[in-house]
Structures are given as C-alpha cells and as structure tokens.
N, C-alpha and C. Protein backbone atom coordinates (compact mmCIF):
# COMPACT_ATOMS: atom_id res chain seq x y z
N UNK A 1 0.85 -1.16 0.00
CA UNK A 1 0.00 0.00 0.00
C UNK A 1 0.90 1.23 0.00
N UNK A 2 0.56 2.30 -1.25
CA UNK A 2 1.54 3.24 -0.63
C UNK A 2 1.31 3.80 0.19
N UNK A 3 2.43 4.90 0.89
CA UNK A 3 2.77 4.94 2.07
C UNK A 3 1.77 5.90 2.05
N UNK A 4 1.63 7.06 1.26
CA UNK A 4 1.01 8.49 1.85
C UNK A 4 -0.93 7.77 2.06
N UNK A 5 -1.23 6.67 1.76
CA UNK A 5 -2.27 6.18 2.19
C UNK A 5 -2.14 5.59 3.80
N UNK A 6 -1.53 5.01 4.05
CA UNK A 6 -1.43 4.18 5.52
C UNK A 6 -1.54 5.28 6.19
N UNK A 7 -1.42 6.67 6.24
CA UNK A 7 -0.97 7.94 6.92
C UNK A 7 -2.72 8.33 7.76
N UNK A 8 -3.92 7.60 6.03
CA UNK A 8 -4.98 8.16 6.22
C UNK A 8 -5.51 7.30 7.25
N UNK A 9 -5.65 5.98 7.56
CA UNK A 9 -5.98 5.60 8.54
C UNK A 9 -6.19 5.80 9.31
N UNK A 10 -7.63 5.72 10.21
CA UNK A 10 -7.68 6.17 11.66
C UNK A 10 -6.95 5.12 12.36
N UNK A 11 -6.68 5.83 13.45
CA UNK A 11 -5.86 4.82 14.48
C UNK A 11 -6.19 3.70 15.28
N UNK A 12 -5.40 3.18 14.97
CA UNK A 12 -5.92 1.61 15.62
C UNK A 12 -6.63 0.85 14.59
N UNK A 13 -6.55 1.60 13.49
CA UNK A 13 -7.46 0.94 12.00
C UNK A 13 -6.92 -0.26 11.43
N UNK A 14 -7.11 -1.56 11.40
CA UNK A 14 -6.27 -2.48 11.05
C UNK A 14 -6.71 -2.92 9.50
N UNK A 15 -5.86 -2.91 8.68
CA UNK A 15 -6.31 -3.41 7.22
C UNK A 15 -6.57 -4.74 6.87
N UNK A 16 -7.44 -4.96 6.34
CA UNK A 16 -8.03 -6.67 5.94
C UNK A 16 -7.11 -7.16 4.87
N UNK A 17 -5.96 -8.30 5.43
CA UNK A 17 -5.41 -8.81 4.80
C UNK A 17 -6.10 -9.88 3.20
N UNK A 18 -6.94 -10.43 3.31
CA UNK A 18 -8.02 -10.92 2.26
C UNK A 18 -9.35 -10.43 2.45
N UNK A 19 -9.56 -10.78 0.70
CA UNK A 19 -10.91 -10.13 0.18
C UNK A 19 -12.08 -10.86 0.96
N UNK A 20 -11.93 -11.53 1.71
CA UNK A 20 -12.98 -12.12 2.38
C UNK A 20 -13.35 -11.66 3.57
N UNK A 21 -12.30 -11.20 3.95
CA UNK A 21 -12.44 -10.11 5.66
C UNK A 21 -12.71 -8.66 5.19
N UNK A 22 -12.42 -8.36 3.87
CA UNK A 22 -12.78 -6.73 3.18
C UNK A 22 -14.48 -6.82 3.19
N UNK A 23 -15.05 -8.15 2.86
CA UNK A 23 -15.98 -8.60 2.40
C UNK A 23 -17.24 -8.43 3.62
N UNK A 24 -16.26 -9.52 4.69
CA UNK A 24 -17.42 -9.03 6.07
C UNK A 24 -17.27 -7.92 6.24
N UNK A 25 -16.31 -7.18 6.57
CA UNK A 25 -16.26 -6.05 7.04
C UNK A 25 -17.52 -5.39 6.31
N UNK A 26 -17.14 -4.96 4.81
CA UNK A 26 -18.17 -4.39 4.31
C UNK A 26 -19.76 -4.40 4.52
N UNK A 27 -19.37 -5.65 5.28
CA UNK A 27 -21.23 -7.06 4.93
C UNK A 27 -21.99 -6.09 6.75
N UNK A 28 -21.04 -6.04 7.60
CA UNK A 28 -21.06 -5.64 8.69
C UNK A 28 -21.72 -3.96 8.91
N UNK A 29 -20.92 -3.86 7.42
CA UNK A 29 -21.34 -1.60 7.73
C UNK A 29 -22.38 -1.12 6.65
N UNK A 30 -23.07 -2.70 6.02
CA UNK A 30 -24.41 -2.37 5.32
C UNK A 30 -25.53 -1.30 6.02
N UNK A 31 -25.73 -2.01 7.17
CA UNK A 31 -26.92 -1.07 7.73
C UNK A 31 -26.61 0.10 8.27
N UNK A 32 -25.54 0.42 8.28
CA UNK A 32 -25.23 2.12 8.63
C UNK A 32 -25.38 2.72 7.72
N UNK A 33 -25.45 2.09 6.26
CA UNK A 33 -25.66 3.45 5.41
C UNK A 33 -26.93 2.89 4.52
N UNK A 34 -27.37 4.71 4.48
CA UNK A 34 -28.55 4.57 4.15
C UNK A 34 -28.86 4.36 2.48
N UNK A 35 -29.72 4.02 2.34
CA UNK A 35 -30.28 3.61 0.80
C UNK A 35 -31.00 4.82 0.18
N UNK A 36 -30.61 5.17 -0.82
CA UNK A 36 -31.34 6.38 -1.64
C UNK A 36 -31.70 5.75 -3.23
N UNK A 37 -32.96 6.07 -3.29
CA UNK A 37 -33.16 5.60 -4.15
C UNK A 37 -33.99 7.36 -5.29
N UNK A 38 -33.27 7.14 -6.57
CA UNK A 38 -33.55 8.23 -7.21
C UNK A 38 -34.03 7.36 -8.33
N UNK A 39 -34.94 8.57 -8.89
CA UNK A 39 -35.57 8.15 -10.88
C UNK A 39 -34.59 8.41 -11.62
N UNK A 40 -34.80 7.12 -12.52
CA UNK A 40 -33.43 6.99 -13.58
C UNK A 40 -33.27 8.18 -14.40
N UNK A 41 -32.37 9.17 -14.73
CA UNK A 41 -31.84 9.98 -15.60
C UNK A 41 -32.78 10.03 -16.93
N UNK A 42 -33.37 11.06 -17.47
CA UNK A 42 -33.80 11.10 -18.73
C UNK A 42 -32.99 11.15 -19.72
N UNK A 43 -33.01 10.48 -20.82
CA UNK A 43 -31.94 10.21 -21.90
C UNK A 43 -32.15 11.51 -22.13
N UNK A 44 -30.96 12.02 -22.88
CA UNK A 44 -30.61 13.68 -23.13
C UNK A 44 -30.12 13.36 -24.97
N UNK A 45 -30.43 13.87 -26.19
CA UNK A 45 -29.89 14.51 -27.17
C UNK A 45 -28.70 14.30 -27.75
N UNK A 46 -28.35 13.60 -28.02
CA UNK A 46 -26.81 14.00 -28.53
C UNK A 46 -26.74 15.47 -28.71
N UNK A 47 -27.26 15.80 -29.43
CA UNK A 47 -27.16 17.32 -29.99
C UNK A 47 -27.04 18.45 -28.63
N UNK A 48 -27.30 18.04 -27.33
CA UNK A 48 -26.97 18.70 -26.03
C UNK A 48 -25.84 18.77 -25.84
N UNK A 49 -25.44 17.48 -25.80
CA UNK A 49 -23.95 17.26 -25.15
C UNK A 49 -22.74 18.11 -25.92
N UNK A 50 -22.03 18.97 -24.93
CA UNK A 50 -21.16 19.87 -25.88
C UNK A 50 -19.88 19.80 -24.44
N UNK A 51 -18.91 20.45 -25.06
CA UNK A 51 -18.03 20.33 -24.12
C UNK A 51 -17.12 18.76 -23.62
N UNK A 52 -17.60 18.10 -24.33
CA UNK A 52 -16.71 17.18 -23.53
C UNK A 52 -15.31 16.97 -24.33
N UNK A 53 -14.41 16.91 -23.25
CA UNK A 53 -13.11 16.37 -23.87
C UNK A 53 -12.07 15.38 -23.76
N UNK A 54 -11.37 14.81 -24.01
CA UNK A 54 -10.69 13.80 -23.50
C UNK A 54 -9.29 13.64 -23.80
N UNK A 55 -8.70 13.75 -23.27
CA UNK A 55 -6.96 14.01 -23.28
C UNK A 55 -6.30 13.21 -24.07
N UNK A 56 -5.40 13.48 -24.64
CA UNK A 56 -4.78 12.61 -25.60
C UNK A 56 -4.40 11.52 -25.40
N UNK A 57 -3.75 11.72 -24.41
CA UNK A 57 -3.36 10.06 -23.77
C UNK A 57 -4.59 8.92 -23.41
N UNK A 58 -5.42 9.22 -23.00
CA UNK A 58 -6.75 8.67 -22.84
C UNK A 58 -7.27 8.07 -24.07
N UNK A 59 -7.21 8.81 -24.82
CA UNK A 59 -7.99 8.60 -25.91
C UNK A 59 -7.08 7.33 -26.81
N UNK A 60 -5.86 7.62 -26.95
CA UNK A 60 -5.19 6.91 -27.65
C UNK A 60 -4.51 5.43 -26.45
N UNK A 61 -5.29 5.83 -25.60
CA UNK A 61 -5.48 4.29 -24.63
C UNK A 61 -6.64 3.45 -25.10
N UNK A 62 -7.44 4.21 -24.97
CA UNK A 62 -9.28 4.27 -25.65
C UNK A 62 -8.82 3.27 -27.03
N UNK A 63 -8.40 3.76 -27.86
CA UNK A 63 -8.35 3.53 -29.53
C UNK A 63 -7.71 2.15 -29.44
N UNK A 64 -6.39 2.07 -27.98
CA UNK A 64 -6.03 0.62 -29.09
C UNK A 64 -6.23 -0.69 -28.11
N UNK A 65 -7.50 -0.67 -27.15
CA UNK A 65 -8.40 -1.46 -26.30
C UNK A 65 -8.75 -1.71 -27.65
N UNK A 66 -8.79 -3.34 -27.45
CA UNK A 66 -9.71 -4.02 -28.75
C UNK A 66 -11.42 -4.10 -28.17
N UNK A 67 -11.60 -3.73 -27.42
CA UNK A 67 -13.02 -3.68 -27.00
C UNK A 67 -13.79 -1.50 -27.45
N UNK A 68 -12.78 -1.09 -27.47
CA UNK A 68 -13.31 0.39 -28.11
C UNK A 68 -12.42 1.17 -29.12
N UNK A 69 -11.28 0.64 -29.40
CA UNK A 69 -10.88 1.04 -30.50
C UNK A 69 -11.02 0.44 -31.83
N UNK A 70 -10.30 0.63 -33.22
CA UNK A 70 -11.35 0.79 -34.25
C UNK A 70 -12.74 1.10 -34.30
C-alpha cells in the first residue's frame, strides 16, 4: 500500500489482509448506510452534449483497447 495512504488511517485501523475479511467487514457496515433511491436519468440529445473532452493520452489508450478502438 503506498505509504502516503497508511498515513490516512484512523488509528488503531487495522487493514483486511483478504478479500474475504474486506468482504465481512463491508457485509457488517451495510446497515449504517442509508439507501437512496432516485428516478433513472432522462436520456438527453446527442445534440446537447457539448463540451466534452478527452486528453490525448486517454484517448489513444481508448483507440487501441480491442473492445473500443477501431
């Protein structure tokens, strides 16, 4: 883990060596958080969407994924 992360830890915070103790843990702090439930997004226009951009490097990561490039 890098280091400037271990720093964030509260104290006495011990990290779950396997995904199975990440797992309870998680399974454990279900009911503390609450459930929100929102209406799905209305599809929007292509012709709306303006502004978006995507960095070169990204993109030419993008392009040579055989799942989205060509």
């Amino acid at each position: 883990m890098p280091e400037h992360v271990i720093h964030a830890l509260p104290t006495g915070a011990i990290e779950p060596e396997y995904l199975e103790e990440l797992r309870g843990q998680g399974a454990r702090m279900v009911p503390h958080w609450p459930v929100t439930v929102s209406p799905p997004a209305a599809p929007v226009h292509l012709s709306r969407i303006r502004g978006v951009s995507v960095p070169p490097a990204s993109a030419h990561l993008l392009d040579n994924m055989f799942d989205y490039g060509d």
